[in-house]
N, C-alpha and C. Protein backbone atom coordinates (compact mmCIF):
# COMPACT_ATOMS: atom_id res chain seq x y z
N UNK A 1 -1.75 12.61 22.89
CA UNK A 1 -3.10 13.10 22.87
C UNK A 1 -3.16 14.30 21.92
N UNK A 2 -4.16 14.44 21.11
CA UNK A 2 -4.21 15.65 20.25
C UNK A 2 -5.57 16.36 20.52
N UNK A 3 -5.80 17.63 20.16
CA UNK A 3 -7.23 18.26 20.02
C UNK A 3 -6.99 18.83 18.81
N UNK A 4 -8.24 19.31 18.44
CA UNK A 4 -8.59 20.31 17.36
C UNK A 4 -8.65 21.71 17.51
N UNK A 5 -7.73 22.53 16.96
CA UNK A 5 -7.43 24.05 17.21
C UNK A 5 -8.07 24.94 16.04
N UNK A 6 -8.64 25.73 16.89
CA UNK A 6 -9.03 26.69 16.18
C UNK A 6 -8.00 28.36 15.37
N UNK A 7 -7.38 27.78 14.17
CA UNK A 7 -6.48 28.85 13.75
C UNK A 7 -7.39 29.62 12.90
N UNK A 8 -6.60 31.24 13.28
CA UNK A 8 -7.01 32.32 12.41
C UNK A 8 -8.82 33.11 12.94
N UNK A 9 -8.84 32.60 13.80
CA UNK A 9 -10.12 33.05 14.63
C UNK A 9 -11.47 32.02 14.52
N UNK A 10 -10.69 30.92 14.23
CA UNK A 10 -11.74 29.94 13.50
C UNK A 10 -11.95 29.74 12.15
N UNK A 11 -11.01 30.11 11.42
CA UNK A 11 -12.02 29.89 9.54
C UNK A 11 -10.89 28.84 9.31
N UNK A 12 -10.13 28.40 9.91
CA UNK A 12 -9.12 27.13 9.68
C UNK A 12 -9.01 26.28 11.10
N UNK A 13 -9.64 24.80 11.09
CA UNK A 13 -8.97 23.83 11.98
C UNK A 13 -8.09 23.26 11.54
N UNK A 14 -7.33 22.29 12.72
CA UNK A 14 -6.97 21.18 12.56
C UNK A 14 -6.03 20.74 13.48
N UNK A 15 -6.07 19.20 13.85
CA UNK A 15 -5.82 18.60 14.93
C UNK A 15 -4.33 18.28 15.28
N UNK A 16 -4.20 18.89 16.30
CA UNK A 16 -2.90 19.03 16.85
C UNK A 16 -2.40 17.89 17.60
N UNK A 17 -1.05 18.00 18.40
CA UNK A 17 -1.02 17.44 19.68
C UNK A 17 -1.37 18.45 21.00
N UNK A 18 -1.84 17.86 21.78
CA UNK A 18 -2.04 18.90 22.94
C UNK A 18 -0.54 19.60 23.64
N UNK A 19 0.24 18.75 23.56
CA UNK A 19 1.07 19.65 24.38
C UNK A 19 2.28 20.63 23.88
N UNK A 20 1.88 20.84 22.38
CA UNK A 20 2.17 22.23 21.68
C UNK A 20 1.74 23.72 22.10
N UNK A 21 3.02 24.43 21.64
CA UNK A 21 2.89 25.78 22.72
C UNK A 21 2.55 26.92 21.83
N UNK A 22 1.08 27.69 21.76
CA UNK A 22 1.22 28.53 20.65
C UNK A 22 2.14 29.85 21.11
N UNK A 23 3.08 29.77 20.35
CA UNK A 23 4.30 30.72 19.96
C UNK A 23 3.57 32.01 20.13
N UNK A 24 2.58 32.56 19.81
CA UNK A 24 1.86 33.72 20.03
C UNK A 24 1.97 34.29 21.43
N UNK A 25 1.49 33.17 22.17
CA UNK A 25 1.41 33.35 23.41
C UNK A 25 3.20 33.73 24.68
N UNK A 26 3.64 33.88 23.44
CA UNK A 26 5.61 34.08 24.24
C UNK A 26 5.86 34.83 22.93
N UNK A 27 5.76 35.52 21.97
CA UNK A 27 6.16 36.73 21.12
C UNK A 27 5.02 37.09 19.84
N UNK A 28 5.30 38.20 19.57
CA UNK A 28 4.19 38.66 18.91
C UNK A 28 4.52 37.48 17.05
N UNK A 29 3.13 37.49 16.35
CA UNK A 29 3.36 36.97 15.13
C UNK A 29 2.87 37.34 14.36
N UNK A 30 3.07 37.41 13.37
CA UNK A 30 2.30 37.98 11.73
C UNK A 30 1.03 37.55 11.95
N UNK A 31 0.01 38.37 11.50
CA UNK A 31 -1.51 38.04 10.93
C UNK A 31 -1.53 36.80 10.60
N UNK A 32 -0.70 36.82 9.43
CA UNK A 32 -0.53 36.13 8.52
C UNK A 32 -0.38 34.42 9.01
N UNK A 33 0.10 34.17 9.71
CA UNK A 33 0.70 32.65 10.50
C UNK A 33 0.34 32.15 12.02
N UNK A 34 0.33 31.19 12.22
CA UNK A 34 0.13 30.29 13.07
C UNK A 34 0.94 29.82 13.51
N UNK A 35 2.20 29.60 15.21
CA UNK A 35 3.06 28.82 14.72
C UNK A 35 3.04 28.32 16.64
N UNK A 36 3.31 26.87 15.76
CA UNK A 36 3.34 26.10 17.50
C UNK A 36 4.32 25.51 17.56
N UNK A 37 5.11 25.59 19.14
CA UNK A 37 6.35 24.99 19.38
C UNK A 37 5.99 23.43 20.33
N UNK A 38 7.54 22.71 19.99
CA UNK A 38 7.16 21.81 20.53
C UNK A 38 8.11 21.97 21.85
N UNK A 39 7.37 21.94 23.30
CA UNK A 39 8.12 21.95 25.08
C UNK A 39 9.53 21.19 24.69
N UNK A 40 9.77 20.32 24.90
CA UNK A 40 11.23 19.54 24.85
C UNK A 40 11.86 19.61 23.51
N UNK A 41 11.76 20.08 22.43
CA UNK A 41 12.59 19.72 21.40
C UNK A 41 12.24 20.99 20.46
N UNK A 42 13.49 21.40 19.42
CA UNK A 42 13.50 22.17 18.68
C UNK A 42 12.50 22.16 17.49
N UNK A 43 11.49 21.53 17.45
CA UNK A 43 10.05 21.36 16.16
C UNK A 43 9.37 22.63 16.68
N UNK A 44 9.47 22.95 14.80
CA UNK A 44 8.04 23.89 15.13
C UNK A 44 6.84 23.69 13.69
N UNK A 45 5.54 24.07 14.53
CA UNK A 45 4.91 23.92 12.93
C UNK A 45 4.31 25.29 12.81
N UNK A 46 4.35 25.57 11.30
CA UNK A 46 4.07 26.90 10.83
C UNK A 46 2.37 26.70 10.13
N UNK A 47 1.29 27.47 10.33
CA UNK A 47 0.70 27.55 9.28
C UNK A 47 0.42 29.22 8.38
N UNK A 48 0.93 29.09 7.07
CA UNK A 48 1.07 30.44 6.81
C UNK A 48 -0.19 30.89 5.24
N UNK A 49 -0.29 31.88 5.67
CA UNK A 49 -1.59 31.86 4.22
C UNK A 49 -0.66 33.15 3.87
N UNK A 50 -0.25 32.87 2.37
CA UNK A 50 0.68 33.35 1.35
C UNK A 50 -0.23 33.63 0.25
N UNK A 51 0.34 34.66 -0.78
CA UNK A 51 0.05 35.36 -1.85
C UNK A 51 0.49 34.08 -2.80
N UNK A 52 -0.91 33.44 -3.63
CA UNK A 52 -0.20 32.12 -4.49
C UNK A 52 0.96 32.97 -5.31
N UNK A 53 1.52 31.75 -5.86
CA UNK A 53 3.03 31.98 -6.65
C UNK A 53 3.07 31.75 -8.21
N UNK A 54 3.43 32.86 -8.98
CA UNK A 54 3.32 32.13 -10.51
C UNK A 54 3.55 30.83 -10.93
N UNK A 55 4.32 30.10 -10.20
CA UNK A 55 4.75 28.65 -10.58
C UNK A 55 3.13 28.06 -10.36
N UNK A 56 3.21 27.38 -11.59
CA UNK A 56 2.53 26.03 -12.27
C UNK A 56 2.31 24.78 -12.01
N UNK A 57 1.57 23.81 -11.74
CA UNK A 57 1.80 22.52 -11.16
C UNK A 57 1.61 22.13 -9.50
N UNK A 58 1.46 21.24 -9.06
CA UNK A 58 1.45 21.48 -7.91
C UNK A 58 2.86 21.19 -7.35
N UNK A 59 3.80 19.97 -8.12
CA UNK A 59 5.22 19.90 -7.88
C UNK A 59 5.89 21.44 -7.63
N UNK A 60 6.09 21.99 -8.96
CA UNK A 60 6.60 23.40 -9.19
C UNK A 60 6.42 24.58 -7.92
N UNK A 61 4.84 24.10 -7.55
CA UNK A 61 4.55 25.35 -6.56
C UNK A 61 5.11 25.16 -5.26
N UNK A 62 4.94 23.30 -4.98
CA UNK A 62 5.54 23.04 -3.54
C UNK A 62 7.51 23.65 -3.66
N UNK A 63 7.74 23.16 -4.52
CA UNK A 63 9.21 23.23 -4.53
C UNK A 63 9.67 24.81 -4.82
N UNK A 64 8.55 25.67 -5.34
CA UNK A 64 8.83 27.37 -4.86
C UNK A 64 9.14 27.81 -3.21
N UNK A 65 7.81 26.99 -2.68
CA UNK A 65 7.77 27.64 -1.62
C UNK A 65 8.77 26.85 -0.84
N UNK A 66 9.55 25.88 -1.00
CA UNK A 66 10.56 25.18 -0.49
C UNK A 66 12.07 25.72 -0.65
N UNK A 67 12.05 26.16 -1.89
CA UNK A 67 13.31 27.23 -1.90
C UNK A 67 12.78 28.62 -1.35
N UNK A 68 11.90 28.53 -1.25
CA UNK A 68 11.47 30.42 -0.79
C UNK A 68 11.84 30.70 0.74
N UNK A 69 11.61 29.09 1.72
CA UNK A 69 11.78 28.84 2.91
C UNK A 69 13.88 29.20 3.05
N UNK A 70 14.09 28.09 2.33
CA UNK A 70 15.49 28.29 2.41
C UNK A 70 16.38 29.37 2.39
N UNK A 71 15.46 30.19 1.53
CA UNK A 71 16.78 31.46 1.00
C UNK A 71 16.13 32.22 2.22
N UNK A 72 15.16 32.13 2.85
CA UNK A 72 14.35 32.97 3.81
C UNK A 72 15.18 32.88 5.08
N UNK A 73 15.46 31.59 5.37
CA UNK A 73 16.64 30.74 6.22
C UNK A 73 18.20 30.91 5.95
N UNK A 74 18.40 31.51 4.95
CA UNK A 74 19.80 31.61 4.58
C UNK A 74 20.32 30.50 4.80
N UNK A 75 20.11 29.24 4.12
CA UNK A 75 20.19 28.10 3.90
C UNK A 75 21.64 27.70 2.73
N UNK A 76 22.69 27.18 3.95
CA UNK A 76 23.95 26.80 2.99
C UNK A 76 23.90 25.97 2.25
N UNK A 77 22.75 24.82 2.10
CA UNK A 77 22.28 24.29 1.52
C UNK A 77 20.98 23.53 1.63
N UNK A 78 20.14 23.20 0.14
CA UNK A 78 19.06 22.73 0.46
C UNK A 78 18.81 21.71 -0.75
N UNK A 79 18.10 20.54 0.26
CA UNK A 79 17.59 19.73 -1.03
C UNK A 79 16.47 18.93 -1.02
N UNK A 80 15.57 18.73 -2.06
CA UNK A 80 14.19 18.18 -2.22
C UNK A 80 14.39 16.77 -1.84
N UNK A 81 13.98 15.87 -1.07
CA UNK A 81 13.78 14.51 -1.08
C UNK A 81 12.85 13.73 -1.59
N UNK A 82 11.44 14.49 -1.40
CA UNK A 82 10.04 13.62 -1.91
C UNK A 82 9.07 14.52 -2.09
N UNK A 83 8.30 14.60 -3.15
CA UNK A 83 6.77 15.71 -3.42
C UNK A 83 6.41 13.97 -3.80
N UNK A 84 4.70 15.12 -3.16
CA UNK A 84 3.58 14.02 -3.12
C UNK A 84 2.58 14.54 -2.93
N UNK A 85 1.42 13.92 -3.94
CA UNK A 85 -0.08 14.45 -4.03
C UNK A 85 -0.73 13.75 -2.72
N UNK A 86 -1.47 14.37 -1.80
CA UNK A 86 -1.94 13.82 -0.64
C UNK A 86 -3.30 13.39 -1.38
N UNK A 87 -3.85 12.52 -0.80
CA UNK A 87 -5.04 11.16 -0.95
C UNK A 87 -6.00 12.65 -0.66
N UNK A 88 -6.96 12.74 -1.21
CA UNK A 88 -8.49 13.27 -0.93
C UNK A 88 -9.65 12.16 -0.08
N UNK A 89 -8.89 11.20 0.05
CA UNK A 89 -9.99 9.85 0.91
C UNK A 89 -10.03 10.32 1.98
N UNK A 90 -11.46 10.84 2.34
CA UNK A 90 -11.99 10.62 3.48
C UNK A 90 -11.84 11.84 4.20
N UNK A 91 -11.57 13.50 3.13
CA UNK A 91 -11.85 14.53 3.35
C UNK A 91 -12.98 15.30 3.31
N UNK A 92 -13.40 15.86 3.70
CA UNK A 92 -14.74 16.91 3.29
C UNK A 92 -15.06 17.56 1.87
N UNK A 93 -14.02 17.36 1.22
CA UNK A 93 -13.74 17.76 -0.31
C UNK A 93 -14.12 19.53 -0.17
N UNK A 94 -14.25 20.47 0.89
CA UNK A 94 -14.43 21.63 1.35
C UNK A 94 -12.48 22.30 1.24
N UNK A 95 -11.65 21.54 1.16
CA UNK A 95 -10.64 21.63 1.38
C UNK A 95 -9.58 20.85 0.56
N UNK A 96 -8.76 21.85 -0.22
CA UNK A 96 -7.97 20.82 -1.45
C UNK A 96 -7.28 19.72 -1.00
N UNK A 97 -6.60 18.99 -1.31
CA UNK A 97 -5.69 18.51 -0.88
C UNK A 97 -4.54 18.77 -1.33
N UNK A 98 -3.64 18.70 -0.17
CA UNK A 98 -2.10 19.50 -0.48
C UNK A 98 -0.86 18.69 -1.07
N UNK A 99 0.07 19.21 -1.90
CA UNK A 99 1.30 18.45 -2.12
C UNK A 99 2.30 18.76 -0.78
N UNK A 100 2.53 17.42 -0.50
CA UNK A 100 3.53 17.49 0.37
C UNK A 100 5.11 17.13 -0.40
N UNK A 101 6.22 18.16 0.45
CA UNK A 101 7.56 18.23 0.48
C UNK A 101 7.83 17.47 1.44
N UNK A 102 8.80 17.03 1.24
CA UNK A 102 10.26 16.31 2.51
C UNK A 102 11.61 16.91 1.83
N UNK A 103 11.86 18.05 2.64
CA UNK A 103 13.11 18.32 2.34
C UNK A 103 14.22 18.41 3.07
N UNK A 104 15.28 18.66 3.12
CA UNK A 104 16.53 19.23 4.18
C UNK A 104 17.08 20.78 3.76
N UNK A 105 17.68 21.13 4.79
CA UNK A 105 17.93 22.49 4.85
C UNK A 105 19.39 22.75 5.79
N UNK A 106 20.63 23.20 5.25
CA UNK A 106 21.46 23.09 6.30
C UNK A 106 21.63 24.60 6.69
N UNK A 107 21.35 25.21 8.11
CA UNK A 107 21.19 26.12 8.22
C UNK A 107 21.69 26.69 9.73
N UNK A 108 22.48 27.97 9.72
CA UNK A 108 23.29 28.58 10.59
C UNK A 108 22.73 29.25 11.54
N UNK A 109 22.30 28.90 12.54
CA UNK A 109 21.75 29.71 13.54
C UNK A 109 22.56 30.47 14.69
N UNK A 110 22.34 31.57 14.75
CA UNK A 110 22.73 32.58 15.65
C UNK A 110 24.36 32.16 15.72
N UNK A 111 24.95 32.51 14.27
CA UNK A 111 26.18 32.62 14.63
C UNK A 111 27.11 31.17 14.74
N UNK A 112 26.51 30.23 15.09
CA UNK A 112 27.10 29.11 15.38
C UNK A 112 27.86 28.93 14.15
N UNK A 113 29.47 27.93 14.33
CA UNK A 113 30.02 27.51 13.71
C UNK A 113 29.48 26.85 12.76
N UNK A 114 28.94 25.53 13.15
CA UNK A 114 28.72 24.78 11.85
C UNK A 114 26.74 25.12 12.36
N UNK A 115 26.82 24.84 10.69
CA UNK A 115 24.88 24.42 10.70
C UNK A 115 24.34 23.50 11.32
N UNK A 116 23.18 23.43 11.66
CA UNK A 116 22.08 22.91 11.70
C UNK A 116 21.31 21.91 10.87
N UNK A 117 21.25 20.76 10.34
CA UNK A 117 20.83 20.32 9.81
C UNK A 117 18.96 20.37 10.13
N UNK A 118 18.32 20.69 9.13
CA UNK A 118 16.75 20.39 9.20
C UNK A 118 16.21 19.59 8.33
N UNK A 119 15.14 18.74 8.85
CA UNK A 119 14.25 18.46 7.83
C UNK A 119 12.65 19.65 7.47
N UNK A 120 12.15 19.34 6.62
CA UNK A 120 11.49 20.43 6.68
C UNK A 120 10.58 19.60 5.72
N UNK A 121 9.18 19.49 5.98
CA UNK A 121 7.85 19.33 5.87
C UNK A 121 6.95 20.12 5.81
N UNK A 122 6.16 20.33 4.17
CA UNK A 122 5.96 21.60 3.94
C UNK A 122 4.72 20.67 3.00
N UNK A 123 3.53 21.32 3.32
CA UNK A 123 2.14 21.09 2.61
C UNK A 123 1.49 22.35 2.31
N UNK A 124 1.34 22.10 0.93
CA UNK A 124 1.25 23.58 0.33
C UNK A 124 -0.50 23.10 -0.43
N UNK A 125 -1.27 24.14 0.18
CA UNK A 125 -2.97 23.93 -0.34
C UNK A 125 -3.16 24.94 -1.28
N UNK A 126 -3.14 24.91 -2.47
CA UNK A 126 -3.63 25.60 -3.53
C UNK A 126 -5.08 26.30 -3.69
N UNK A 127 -5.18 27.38 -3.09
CA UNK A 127 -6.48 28.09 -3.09
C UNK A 127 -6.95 28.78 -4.22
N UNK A 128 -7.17 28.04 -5.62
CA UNK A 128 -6.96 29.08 -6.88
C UNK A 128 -7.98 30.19 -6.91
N UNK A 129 -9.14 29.90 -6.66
CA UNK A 129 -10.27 31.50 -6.60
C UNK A 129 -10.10 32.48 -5.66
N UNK A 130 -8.87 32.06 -4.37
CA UNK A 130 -8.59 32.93 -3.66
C UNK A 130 -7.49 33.75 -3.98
N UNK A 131 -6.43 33.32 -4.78
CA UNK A 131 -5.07 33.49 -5.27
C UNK A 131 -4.30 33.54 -3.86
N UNK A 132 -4.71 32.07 -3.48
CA UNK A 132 -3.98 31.78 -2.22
C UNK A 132 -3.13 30.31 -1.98
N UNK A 133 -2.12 30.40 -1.61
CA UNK A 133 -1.00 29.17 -1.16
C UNK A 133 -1.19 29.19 0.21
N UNK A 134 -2.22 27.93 1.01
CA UNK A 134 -1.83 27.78 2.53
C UNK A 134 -0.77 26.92 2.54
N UNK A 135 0.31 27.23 3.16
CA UNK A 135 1.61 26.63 3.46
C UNK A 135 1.66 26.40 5.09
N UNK A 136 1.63 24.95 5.23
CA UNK A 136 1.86 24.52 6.73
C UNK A 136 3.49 24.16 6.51
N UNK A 137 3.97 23.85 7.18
CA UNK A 137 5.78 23.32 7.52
C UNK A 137 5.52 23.14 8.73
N UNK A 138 6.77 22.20 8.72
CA UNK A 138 6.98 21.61 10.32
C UNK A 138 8.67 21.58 9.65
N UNK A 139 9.16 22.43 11.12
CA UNK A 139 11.06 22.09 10.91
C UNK A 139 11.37 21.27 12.13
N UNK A 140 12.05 20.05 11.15
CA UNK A 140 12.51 19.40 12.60
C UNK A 140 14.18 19.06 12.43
N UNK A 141 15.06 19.82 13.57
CA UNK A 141 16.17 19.56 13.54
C UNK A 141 16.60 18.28 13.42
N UNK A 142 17.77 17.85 12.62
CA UNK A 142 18.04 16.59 13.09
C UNK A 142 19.27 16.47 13.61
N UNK A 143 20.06 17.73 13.35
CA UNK A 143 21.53 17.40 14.01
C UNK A 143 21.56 19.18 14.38
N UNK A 144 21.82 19.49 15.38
CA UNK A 144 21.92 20.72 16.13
C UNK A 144 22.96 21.48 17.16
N UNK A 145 23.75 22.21 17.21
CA UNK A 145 24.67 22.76 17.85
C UNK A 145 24.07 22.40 19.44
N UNK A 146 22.68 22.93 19.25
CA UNK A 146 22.05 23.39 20.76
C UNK A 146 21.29 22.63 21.76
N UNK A 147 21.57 21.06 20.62
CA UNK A 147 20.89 19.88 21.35
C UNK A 147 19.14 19.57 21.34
N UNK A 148 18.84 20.41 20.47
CA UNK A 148 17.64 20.32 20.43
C UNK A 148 17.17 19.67 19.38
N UNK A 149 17.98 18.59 18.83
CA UNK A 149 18.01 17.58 17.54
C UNK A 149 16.82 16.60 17.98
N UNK A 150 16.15 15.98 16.93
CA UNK A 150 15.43 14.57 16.86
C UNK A 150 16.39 13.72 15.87
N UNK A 151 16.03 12.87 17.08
CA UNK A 151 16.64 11.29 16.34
C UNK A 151 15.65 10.20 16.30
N UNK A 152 15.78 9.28 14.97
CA UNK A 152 15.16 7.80 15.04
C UNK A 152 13.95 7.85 15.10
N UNK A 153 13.35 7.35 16.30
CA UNK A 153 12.15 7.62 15.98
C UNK A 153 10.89 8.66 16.43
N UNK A 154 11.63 9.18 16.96
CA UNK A 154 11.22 11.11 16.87
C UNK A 154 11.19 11.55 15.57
N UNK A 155 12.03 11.38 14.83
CA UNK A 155 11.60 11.76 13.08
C UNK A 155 10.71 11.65 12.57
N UNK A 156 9.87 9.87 12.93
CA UNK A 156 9.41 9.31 12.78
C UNK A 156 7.71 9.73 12.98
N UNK A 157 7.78 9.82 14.30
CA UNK A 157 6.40 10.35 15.01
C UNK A 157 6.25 11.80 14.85
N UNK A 158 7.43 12.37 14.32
CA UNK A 158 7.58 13.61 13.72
C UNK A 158 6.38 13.97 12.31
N UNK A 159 7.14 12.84 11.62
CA UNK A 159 6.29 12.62 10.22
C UNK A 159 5.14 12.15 10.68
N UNK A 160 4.43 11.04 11.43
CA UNK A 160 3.16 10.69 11.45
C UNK A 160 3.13 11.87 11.95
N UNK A 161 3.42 12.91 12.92
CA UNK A 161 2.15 14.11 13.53
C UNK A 161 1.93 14.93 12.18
N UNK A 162 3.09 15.28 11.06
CA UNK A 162 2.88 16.61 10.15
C UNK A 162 1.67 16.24 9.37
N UNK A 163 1.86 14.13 9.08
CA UNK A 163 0.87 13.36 8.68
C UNK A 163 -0.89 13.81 8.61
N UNK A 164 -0.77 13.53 9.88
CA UNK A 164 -2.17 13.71 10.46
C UNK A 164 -2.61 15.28 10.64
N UNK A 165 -1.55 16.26 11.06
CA UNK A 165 -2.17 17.97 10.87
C UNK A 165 -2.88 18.35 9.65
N UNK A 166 -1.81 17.44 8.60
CA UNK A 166 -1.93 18.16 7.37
C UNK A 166 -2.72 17.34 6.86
N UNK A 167 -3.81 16.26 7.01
CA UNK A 167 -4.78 15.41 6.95
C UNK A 167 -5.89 15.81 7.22
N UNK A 168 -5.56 16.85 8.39
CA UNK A 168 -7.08 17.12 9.23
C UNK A 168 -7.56 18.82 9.15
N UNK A 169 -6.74 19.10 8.18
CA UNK A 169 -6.66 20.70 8.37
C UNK A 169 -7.72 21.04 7.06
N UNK A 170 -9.20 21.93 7.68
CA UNK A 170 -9.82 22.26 7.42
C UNK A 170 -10.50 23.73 6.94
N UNK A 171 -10.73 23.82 5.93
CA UNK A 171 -10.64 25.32 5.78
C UNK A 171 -12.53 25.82 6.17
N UNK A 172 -12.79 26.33 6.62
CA UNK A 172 -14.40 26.21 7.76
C UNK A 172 -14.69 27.34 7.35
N UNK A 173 -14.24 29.04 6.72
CA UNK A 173 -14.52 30.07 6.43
C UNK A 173 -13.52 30.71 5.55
N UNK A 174 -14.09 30.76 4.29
CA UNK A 174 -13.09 30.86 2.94
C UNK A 174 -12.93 32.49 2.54
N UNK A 175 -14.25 32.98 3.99
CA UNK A 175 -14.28 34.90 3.81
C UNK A 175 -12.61 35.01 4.39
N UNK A 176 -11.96 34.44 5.12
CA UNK A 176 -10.27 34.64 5.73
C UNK A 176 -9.78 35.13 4.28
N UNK A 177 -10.26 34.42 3.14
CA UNK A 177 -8.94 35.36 1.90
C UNK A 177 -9.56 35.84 1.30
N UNK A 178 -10.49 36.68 1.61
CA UNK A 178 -11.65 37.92 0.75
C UNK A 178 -10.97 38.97 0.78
């Protein structure tokens, strides 16, 4: 089941699953971001409104903010799998449409011996009169020290949910980057 959430006080929707936990509500968060956990499993999705980036293109810009994630992550390694121009069919045209990333990220959490493997799903909306990058991500473990991995077809329904967020995500008040 999903609803439609109101991020940032309302000047951004878009349709969730319901039984995501806003992270706000269990530690404090930047102005700046949005971030919901998922109850049983290590997914989280981020939505972050960023200072756009000199990089060029919409490839170039997704794959900035894809290494920007990593080195942010102290990431032993990282690598691009797929950029992609998302379809404008059957949007409000009020709202760009974003290049989506599929990447991996192998990454050390709290000390643990070996990494973490992530995937990481990252839709980056180019706000050019705002000089703004909205960057949503979704990290979903796939192999994890702490058991909080997705497998098969959890990946799967993983990708249709980042699918459909980042499908339905609406920008409703454009005064948010004034």
């Amino acid at each position: 089941m999903t609803s439609t959430r109101d991020l940032f006080g309302g000047a951004i929707t878009a349709t969730f699953p319901t039984r995501l936990i806003d992270a706000s509500d269990l530690r404090q968060i930047p102005d700046t971001q949005e971030v919901f956990l998922y109850p049983e499993s290590n997914i989280s999705i981020i939505v972050e409104i960023l200072q756009s980036v000199a990089a060029q293109g919409s490839v170039d810009i997704a794959r900035f903010h894809f290494d920007s994630l990593a080195h942010d992550n102290d990431a032993e390694a990282h690598e691009v799998v797929d950029i992609y121009q998302m379809s404008d069919e059957g949007s409000d045209q009020t709202t760009p449409p974003p290049t989506v990333l599929t990447g991996t990220q192998l990454v050390r959490k709290f000390n643990k011996p070996e990494a973490d493997e992530v995937r990481v799903l990252l839709a980056v909306y180019r706000l050019q009169p705002h000089n703004v990058d909205l960057v949503l991500s979704m990290n979903v473990p796939t192999k994890s020290a702490d058991g909080g991995a997705v497998e098969g077809d959890e990946w799967r329904i993983a990708q249709d949910t980042f699918a459909a967020v980042a499908r339905s995500l609406k920008i409703v008040d454009y005064s948010l980057f004034a």
